[in-house]
Protein backbone atom coordinates (compact mmCIF):
# COMPACT_ATOMS: atom_id res chain seq x y z
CA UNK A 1 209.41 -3.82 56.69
CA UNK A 2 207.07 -7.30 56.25
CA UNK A 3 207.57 -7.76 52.24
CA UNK A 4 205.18 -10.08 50.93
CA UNK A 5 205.24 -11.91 47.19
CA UNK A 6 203.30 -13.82 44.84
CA UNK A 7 205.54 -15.19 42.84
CA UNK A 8 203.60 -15.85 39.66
CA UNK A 9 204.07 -16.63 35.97
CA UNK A 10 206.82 -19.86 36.01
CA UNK A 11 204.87 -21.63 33.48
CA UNK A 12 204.35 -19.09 31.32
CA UNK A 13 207.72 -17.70 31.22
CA UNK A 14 209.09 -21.60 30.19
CA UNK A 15 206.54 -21.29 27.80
CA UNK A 16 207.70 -17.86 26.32
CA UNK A 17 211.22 -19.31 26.27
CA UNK A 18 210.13 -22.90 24.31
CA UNK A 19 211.07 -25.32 26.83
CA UNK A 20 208.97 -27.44 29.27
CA UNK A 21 206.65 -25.68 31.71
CA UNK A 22 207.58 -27.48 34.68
CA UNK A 23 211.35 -25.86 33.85
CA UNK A 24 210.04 -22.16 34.87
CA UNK A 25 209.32 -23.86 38.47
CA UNK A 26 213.40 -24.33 38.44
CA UNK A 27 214.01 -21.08 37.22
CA UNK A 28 211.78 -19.73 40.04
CA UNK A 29 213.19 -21.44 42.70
CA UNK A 30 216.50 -19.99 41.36
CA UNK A 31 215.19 -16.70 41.43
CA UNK A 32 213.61 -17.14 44.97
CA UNK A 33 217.12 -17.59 46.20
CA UNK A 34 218.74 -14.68 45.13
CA UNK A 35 215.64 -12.40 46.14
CA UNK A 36 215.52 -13.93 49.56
CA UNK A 37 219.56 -12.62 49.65
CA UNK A 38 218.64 -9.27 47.79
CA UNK A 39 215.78 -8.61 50.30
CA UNK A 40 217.63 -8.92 53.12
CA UNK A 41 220.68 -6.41 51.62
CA UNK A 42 217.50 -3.98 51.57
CA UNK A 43 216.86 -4.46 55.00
CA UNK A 44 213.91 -5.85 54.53
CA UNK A 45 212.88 -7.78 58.02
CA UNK A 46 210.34 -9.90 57.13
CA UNK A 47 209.76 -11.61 54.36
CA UNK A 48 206.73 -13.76 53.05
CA UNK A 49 206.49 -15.98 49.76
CA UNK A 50 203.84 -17.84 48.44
CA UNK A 51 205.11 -20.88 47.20
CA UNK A 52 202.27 -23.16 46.66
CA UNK A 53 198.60 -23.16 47.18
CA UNK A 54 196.63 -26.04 47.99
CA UNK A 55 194.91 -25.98 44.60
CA UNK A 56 198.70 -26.45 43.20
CA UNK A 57 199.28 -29.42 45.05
CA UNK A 58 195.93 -30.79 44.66
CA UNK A 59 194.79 -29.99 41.46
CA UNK A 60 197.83 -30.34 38.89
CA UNK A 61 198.68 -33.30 37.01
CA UNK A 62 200.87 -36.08 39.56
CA UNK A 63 204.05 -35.60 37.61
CA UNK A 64 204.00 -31.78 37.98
CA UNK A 65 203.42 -32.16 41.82
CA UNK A 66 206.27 -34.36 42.17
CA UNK A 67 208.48 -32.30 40.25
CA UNK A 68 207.51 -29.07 42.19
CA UNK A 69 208.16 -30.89 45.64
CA UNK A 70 211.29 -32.37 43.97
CA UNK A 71 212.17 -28.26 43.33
CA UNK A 72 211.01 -27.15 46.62
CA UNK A 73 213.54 -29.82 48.16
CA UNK A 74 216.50 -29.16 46.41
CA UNK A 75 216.07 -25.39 47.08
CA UNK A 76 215.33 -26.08 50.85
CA UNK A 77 218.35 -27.92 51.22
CA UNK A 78 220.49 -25.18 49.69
CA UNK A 79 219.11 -22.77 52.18
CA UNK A 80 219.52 -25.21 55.49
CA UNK A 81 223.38 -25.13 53.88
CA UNK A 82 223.08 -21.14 52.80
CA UNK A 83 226.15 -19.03 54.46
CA UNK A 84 224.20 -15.70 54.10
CA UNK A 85 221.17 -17.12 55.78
CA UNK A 86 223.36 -18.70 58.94
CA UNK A 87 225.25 -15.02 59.07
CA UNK A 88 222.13 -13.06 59.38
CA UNK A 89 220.72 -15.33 62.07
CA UNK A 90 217.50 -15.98 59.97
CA UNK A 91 214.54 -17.84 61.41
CA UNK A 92 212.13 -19.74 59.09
CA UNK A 93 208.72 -20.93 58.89
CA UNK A 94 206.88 -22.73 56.87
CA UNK A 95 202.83 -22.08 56.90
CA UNK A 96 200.15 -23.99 55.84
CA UNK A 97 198.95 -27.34 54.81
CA UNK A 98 201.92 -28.87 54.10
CA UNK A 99 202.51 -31.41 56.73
CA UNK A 100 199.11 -32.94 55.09
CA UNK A 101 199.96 -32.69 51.57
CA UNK A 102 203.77 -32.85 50.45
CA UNK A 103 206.00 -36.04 50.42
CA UNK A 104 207.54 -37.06 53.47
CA UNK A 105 211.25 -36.20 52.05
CA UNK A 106 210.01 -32.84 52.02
CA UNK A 107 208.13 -32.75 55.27
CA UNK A 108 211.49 -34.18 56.70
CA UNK A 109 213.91 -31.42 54.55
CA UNK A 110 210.58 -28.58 55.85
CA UNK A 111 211.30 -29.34 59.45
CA UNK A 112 214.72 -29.13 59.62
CA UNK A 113 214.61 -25.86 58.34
CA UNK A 114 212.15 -25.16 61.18
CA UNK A 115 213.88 -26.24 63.79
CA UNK A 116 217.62 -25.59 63.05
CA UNK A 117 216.52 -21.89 62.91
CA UNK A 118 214.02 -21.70 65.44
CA UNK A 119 215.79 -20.05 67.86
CA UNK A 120 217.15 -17.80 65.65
CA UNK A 121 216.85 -13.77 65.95
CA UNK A 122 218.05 -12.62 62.40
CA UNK A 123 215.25 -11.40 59.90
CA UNK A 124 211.98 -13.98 59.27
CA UNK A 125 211.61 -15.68 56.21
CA UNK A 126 208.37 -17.17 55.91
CA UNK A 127 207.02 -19.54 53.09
CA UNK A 128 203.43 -20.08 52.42
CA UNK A 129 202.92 -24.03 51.27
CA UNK A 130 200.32 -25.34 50.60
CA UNK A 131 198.53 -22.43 51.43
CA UNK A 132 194.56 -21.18 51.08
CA UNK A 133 193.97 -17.68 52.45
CA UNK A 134 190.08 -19.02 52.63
CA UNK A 135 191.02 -21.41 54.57
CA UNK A 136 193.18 -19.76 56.42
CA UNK A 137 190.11 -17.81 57.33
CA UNK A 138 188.14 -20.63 58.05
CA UNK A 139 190.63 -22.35 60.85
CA UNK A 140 190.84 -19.09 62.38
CA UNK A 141 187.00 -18.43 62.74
CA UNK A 142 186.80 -22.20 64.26
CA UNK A 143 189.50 -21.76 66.68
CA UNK A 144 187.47 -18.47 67.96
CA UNK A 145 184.48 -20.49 68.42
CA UNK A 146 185.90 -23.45 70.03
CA UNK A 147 187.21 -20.92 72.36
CA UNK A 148 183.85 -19.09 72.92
CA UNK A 149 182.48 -22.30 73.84
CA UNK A 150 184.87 -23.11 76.34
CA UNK A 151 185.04 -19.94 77.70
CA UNK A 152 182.20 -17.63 77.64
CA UNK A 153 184.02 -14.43 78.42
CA UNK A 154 186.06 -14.32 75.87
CA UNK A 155 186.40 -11.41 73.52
CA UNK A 156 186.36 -11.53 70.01
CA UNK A 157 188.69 -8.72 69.11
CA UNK A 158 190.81 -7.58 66.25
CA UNK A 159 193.74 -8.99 68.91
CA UNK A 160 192.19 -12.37 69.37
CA UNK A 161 191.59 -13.34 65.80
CA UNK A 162 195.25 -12.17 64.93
CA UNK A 163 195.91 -15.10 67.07
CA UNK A 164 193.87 -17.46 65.88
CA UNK A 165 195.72 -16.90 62.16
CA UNK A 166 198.32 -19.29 61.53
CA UNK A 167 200.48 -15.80 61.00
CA UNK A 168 200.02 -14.45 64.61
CA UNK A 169 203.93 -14.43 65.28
CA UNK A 170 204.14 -12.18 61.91
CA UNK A 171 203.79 -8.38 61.83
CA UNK A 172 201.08 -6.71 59.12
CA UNK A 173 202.22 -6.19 55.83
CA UNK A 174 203.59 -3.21 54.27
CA UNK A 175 204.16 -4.14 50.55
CA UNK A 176 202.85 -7.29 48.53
CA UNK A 177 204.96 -7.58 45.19
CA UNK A 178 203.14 -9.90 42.54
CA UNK A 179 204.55 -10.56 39.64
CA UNK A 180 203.33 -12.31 36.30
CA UNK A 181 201.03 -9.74 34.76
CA UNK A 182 197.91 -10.59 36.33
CA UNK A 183 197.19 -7.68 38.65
CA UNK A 184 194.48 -9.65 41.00
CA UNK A 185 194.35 -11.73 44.35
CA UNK A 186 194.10 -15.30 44.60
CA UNK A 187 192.20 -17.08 47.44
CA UNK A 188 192.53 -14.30 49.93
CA UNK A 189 195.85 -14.48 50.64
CA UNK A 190 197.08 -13.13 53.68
CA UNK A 191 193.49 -11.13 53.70
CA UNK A 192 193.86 -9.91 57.26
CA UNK A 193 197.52 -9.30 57.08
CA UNK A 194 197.71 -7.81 54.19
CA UNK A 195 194.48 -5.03 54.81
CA UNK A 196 197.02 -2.30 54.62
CA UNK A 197 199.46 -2.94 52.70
CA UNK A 198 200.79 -1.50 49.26
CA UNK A 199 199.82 -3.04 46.35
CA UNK A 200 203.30 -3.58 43.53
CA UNK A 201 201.98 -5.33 40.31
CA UNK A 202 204.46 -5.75 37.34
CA UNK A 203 204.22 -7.84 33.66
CA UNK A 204 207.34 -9.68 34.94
CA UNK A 205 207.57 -13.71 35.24
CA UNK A 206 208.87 -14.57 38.10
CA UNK A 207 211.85 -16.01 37.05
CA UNK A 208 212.35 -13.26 35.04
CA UNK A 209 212.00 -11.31 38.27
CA UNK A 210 215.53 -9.24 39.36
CA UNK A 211 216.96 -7.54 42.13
CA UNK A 212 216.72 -4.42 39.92
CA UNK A 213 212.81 -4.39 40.25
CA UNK A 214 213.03 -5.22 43.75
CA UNK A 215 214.79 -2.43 44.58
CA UNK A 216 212.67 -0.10 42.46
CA UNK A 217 209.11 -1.77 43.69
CA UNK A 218 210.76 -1.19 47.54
CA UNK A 219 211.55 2.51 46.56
CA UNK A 220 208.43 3.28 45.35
CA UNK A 221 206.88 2.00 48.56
CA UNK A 222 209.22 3.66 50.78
CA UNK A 223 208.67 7.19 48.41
CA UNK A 224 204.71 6.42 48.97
CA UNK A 225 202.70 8.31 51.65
CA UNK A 226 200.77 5.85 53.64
CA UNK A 227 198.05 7.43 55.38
CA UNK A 228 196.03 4.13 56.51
CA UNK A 229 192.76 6.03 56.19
CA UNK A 230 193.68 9.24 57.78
C-alpha cells in the first residue's frame, strides 16, 4: 500500500492552543515521527509526506523558514539515529527542490539520510520538500521534449512520462490522508500519482493527528471497493 499525506493545519492548531504558530511546526514534526512508526506497524509499504512546498520556503517570513529547516533538521537527525527505521531496513528519499532552497546544514543532514539508506530494501519513506506538483509537471513535460528532440522515435506514453516524474521509482497511490479541515488539493500534488487513489479528509490538525485515525482512515480504505473505472 503507497500511503500518501498532507500534513496540514500546524499553525492553526498552535493557534487554537495560544502559543506561537511556528510551535505547531514542532508538534508536527513530533507527530510525523510516530506516524512514520505507526504506518509501518500497518504494513503500510510506502509512504509519502508532504513536508514543505516551495511557496513555504519561499514565501513565509525569514524567521519562520529558518525555524522550519531548524525543525526539519532536528527530526532528520532523529530518524538517521531511529532503531525502528534501521530494523525495518527502510530506504528514504527526499523529492523536490530542496537541494536549491534549504540551508546547507540541512542539505548535508538530507543526504545522509539518502545515502545511508540507499541500499536499503525495508519499506520507502519518501518526503516531499520543497515540493510543487506544477512544477513537478513542468520538469517532466521538458525532460519528454528534450528527449523527442534527441531522439525522434521516441514514444510519449503513459510509461515514459512516469519516468520523466521525479517519483518514477514510486508505485501509484492508493490512499492520500489530508488533514487540517480543508478538504482541497494544493498545487497538484502528486497529480499523476495520485489519479487513483482514495481520497481521506478529516477536521484534524496535524499535530493533533493520532495513530487512532490512521488506523481508522486505512480501514476505511481497505473496507472500500475500488473499481478504477470499471
Amino acid at each position: 500500500m503507497h500511503l500518501a499525506i498532507i500534513p496540514d493545519g500546524n499553525r492553526r492548531w498552535a493557534k487554537q492552543k495560544g502559543i506561537p504558530g511556528f510551535m505547531g511546526h514542532k508538534k508536527g514534526a513530533e507527530t510525523m515521527e510516530q506516524i512514520i512508526s505507526a504506518a509501518f506497524d500497518m504494513d503500510v509499504t510506502h509512504l509519502t509526506i508532504w513536508g514543505a512546498s516551495v511557496a513555504n520556503v519561499t514565501e513565509r517570513s525569514k524567521e519562520e523558514v529558518d525555524f522550519l529547516f531548524s525543525v526539519f533538521e532536528d527530526s532528520f537527525k532523529r530518524l538517521l539515529n531511529s532503531p525502528k527505521l534501521s530494523e525495518r531496513k527502510a530506504r528514504v528519499r527526499i523529492l523536490g527542490e530542496w537541494r536549491n532552497r534549504f540551508s546547507d546544514s540541512l542539505k548535508n543532514v538530507c543526504e545522509e539520510l539518502i545515502n545511508n539508506t540507499e541500499k536499503n530494501d525495508g519499506p520507502s519513506l519518501t518526503f516531499m520538500l520543497a515540493y510543487s506538483g506544477t512544477g513537478e509537471i513542468l520538469e517532466a513535460a521538458k525532460n519528454i521534449a528534450e528527449r523527442k528532440a534527441a531522439d525522434q522515435s521516441f514514444e510519449i506514453t503513459r510509461e515514459s512520462y512516469k519516468e520523466s516524474l521525479m517519483t518514477k521509482e514510486l508505485p501509484p497511490v492508493d490512499l492520500v490522508i489530508r488533514t487540517g479541515g480543508e478538504p482541497h488539493w494544493s498545487d497538484a500534488f502528486m497529480a499523476w500519482d495520485t489519479a487513483n487513489a482514495q481520497l481521506y479528509f478529516t477536521e484534524t490538525f496535524w499535530p493533533a493527528f493520532s495513530e487512532e485515525e490512521l488506523k481508522s482512515a486505512i480501514d476505511k480504505f481497505n473496507a472500500t471497493e475500488r473499481r478504477m473505472g470499471k
